[in-house]
C-alpha atoms as a PDB file:
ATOM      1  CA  UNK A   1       0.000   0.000   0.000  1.00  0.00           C
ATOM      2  CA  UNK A   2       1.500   3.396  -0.794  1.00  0.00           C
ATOM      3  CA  UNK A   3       1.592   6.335   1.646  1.00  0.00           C
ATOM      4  CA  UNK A   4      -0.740   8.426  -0.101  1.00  0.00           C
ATOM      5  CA  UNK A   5      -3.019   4.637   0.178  1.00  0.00           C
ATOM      6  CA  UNK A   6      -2.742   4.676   4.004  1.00  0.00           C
ATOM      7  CA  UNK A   7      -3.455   8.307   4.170  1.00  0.00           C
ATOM      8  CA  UNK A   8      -7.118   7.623   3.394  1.00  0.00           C
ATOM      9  CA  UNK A   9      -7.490   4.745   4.716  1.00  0.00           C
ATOM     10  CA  UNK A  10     -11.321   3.956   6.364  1.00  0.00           C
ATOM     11  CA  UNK A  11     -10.557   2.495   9.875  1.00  0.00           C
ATOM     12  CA  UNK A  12     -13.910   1.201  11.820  1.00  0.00           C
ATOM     13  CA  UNK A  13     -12.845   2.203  15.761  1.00  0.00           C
ATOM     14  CA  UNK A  14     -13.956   1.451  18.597  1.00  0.00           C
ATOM     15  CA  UNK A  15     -14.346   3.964  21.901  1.00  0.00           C
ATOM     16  CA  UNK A  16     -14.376   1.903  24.770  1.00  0.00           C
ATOM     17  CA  UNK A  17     -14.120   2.429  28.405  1.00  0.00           C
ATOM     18  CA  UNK A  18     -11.564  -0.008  29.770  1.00  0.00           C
ATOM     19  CA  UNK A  19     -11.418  -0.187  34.009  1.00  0.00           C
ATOM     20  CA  UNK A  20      -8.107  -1.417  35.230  1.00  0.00           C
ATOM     21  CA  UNK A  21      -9.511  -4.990  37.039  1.00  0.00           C
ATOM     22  CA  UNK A  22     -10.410  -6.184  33.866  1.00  0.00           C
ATOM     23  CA  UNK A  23      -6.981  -6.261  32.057  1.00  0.00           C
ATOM     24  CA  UNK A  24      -4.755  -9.258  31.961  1.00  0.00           C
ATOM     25  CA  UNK A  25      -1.556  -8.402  33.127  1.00  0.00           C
ATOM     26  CA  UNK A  26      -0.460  -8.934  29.291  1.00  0.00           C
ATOM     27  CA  UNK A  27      -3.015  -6.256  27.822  1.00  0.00           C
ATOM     28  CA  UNK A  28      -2.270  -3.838  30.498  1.00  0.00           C
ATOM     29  CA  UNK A  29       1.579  -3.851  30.414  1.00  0.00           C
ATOM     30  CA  UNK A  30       0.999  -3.351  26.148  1.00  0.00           C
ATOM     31  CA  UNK A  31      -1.676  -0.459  27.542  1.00  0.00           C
ATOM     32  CA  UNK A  32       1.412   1.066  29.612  1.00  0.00           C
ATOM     33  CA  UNK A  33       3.514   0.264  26.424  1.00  0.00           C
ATOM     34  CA  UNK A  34       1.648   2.919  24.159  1.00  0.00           C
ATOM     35  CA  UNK A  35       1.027   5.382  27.065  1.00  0.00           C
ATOM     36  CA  UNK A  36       4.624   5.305  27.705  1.00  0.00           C
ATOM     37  CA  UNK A  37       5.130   5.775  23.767  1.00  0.00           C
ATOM     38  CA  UNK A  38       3.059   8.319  23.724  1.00  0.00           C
ATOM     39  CA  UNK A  39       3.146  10.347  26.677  1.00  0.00           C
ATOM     40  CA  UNK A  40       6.573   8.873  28.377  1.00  0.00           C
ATOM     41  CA  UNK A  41       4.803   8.364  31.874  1.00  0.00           C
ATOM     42  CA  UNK A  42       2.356   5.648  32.917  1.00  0.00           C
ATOM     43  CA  UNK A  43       1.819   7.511  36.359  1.00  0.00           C
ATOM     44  CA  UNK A  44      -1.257   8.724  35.633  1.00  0.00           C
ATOM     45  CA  UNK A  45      -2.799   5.422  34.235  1.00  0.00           C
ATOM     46  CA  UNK A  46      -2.000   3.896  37.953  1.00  0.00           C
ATOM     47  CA  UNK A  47      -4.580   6.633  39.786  1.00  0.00           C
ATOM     48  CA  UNK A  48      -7.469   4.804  41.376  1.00  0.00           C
ATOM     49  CA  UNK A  49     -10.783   7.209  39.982  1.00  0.00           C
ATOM     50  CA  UNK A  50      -9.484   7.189  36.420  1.00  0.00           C
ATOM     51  CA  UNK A  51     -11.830   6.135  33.874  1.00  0.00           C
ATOM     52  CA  UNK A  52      -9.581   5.229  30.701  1.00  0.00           C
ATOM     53  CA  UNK A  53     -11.296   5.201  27.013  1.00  0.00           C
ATOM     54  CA  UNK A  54      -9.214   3.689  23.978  1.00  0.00           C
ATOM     55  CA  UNK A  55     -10.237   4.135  20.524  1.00  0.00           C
ATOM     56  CA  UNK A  56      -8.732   1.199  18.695  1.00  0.00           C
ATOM     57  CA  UNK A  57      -9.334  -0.705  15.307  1.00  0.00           C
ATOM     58  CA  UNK A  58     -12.102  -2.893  15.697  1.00  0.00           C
ATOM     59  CA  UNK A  59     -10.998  -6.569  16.141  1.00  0.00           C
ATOM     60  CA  UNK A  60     -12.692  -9.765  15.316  1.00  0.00           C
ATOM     61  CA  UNK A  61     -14.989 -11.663  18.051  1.00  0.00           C
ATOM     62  CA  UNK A  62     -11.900 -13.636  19.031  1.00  0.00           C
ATOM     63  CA  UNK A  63      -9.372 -14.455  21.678  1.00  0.00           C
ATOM     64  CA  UNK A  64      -7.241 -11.313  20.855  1.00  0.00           C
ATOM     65  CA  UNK A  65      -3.370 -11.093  21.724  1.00  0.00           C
ATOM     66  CA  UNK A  66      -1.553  -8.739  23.659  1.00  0.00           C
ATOM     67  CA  UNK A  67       0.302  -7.764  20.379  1.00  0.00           C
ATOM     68  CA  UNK A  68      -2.274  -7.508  18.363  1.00  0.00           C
ATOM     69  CA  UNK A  69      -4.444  -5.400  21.305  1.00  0.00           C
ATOM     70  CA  UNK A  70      -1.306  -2.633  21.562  1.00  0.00           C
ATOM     71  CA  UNK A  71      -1.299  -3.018  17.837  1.00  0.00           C
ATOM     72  CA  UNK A  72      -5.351  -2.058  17.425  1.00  0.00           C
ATOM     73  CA  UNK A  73      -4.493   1.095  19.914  1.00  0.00           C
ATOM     74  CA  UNK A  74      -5.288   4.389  18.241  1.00  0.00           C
ATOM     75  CA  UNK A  75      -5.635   6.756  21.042  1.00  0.00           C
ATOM     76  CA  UNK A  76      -6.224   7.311  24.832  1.00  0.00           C
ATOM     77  CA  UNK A  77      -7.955   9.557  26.664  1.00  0.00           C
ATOM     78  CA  UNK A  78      -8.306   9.575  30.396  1.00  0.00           C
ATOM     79  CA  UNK A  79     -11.171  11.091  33.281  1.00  0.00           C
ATOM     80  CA  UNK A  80     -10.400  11.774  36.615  1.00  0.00           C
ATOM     81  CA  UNK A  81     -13.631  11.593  38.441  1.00  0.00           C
ATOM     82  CA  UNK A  82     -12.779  13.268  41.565  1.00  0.00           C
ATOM     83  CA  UNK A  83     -11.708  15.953  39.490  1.00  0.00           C
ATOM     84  CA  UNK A  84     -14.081  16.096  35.996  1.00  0.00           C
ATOM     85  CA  UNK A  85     -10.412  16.290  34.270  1.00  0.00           C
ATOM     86  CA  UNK A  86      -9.496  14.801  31.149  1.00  0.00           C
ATOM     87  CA  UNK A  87      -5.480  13.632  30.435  1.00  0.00           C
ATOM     88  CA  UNK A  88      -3.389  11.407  28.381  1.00  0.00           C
ATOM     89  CA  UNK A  89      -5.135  12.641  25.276  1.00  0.00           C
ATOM     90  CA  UNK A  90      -3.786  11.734  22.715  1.00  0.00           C
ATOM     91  CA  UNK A  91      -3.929   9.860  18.877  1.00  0.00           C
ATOM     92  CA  UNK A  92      -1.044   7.932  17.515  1.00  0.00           C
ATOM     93  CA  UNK A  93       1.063   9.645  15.161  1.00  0.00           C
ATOM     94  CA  UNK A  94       0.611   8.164  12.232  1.00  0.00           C
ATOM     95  CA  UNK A  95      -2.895   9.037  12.278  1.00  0.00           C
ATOM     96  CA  UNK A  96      -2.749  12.903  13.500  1.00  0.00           C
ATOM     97  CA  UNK A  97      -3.923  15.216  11.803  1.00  0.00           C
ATOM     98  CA  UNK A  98      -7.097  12.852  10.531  1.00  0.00           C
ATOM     99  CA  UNK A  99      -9.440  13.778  12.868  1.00  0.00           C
ATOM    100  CA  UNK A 100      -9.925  11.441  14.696  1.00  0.00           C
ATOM    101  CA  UNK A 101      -8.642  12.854  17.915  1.00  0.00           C
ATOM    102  CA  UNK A 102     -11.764  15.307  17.400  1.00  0.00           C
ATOM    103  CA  UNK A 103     -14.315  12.128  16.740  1.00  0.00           C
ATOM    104  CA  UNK A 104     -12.683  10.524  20.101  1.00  0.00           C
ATOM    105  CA  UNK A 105     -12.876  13.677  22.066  1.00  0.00           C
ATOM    106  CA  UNK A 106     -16.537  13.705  21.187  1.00  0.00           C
ATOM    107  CA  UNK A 107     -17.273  10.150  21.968  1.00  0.00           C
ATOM    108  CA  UNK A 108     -15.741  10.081  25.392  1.00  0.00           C
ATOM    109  CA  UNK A 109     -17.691  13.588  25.994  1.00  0.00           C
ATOM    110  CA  UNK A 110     -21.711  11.659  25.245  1.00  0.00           C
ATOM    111  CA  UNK A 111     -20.334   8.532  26.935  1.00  0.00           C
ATOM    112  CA  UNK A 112     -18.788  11.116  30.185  1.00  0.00           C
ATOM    113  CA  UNK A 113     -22.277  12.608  30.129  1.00  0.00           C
ATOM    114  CA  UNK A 114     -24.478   9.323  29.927  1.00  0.00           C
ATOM    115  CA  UNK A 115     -22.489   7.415  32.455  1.00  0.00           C
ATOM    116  CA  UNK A 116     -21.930  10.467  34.747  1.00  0.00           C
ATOM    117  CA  UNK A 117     -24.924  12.639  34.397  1.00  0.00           C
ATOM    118  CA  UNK A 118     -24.385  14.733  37.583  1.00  0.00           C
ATOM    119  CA  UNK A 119     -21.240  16.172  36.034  1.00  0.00           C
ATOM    120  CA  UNK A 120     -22.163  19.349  34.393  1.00  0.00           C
ATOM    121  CA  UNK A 121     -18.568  20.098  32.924  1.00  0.00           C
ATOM    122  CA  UNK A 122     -15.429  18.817  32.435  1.00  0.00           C
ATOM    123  CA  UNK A 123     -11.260  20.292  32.128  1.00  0.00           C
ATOM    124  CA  UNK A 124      -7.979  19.530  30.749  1.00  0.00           C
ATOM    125  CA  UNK A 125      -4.990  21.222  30.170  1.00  0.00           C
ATOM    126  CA  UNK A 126      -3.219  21.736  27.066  1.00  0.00           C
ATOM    127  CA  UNK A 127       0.422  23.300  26.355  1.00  0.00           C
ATOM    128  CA  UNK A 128       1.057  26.611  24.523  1.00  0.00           C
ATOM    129  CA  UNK A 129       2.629  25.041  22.023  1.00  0.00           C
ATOM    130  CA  UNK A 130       0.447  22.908  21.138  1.00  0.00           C
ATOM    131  CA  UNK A 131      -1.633  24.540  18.379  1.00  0.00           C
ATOM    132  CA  UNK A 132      -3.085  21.479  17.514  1.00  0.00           C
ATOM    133  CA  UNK A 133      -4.408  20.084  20.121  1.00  0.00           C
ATOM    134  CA  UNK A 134      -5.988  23.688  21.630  1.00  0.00           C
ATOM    135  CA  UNK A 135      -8.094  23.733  18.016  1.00  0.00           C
ATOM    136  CA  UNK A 136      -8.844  20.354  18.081  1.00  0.00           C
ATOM    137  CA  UNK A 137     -10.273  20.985  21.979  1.00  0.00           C
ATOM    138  CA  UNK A 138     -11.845  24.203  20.663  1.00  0.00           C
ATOM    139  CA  UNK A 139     -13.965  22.974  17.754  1.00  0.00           C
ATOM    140  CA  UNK A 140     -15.261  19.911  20.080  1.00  0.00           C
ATOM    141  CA  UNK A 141     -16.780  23.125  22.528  1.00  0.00           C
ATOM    142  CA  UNK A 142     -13.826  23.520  25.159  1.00  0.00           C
ATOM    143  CA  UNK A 143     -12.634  27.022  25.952  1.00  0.00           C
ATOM    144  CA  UNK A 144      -9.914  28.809  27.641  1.00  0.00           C
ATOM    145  CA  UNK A 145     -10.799  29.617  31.573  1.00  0.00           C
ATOM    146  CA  UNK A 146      -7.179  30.773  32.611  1.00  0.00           C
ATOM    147  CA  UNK A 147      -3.989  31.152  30.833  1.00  0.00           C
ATOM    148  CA  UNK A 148      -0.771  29.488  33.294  1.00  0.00           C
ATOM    149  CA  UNK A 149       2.375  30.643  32.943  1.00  0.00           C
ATOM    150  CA  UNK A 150       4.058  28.768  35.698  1.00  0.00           C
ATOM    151  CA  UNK A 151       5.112  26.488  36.855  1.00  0.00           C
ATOM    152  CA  UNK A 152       6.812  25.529  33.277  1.00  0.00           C
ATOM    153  CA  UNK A 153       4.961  24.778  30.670  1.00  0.00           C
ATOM    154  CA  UNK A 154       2.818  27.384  29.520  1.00  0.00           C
ATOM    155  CA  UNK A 155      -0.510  26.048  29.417  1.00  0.00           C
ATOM    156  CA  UNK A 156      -4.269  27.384  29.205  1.00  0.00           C
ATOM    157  CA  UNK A 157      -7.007  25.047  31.245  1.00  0.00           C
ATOM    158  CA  UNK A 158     -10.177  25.092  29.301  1.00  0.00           C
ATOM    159  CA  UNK A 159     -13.844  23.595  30.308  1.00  0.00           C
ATOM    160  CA  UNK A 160     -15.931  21.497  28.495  1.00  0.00           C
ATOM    161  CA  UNK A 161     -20.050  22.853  29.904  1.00  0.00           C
ATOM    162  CA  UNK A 162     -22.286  19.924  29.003  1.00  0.00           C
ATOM    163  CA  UNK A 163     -25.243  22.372  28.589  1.00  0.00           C
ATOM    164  CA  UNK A 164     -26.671  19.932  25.599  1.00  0.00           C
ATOM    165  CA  UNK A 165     -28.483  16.279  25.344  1.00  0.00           C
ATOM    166  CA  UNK A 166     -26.219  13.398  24.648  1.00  0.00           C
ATOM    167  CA  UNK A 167     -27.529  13.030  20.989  1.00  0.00           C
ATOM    168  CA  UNK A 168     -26.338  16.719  20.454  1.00  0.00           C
ATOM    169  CA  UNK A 169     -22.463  16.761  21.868  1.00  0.00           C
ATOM    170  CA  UNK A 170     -21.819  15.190  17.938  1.00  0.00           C
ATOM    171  CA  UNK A 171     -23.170  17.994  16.374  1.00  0.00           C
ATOM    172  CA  UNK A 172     -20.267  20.784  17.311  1.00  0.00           C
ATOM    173  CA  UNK A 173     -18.379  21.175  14.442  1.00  0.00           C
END
């Protein structure tokens, strides 16, 4: 398949919540693997109160390996519930830039409000630098509460107001 092939390619995800007790040791040391990859920490994937979503390829109805489970990860996004704040977000790089950190984001938003209905908004941070991300946040419905300038790095916190029915958090565009 050539590059500009794999550009386009369709990929049918899945968005999935996945709590910690229901790992084998095998699928959560290759869930560490990509956060590691990815972010270069797994201390925030260890916090009891985290709810952790993957989007992933969608795999057939079978006993699936812990190769081919790091393999199907696409991107991770995690909720503190003690805090309504979202971390590790983040899409693999080969796929940036698709949008499908913005069709995650959005997913983990209905299922965050039709799981946790008593939360009427959530936060996150993202870095200065990070033009990408802050759109990507921005066009989902986040915005900038407070700009931080220190401790190092520069970051703005922005809130995500769940102000609309489940059905409706899809239609921001």
């Amino acid at each position: 398949m050539s590059k500009e092939q794999s550009k386009h390619e369709v990929i049918e995800l899945v968005i999935e919540q996945i709590p910690i007790g229901t790992l084998s040791n095998e699928k959560h040391d290759a869930l560490c693997e990509f956060i590691r990859f990815n972010f270069e920490t797994t201390e925030s994937y260890q916090v009891f109160g985290m709810h952790h979503y993957v989007m992933r390829r969608k795999l057939p109805d079978v006993d699936v390996t812990p190769l081919q489970f790091r393999q199907s990860l696409l991107g991770l996004v995690s909720f503190d519930t003690s805090l309504y704040k979202l971390y590790n977000v983040c899409v693999t790089p080969a796929l940036r830039g698709r949008g499908y950190g913005k069709r995650m984001m959005k997913e983990v938003l209905s299922v965050i409000q039709k799981q946790l209905p008593h939360i009427h908004c959530v936060y996150l941070d993202v870095n200065e630098d990070n033009a990408n991300a802050h759109k990507v946040y921005s066009d989902v419905g986040f915005t900038e509460i407070a700009y931080v300038d220190a401790p190092k790095p520069i970051h703005y916190i922005m809130e995500y107001i769940f102000n609309d029915t489940p059905q409706e958090i899809n239609k921001h565009e």
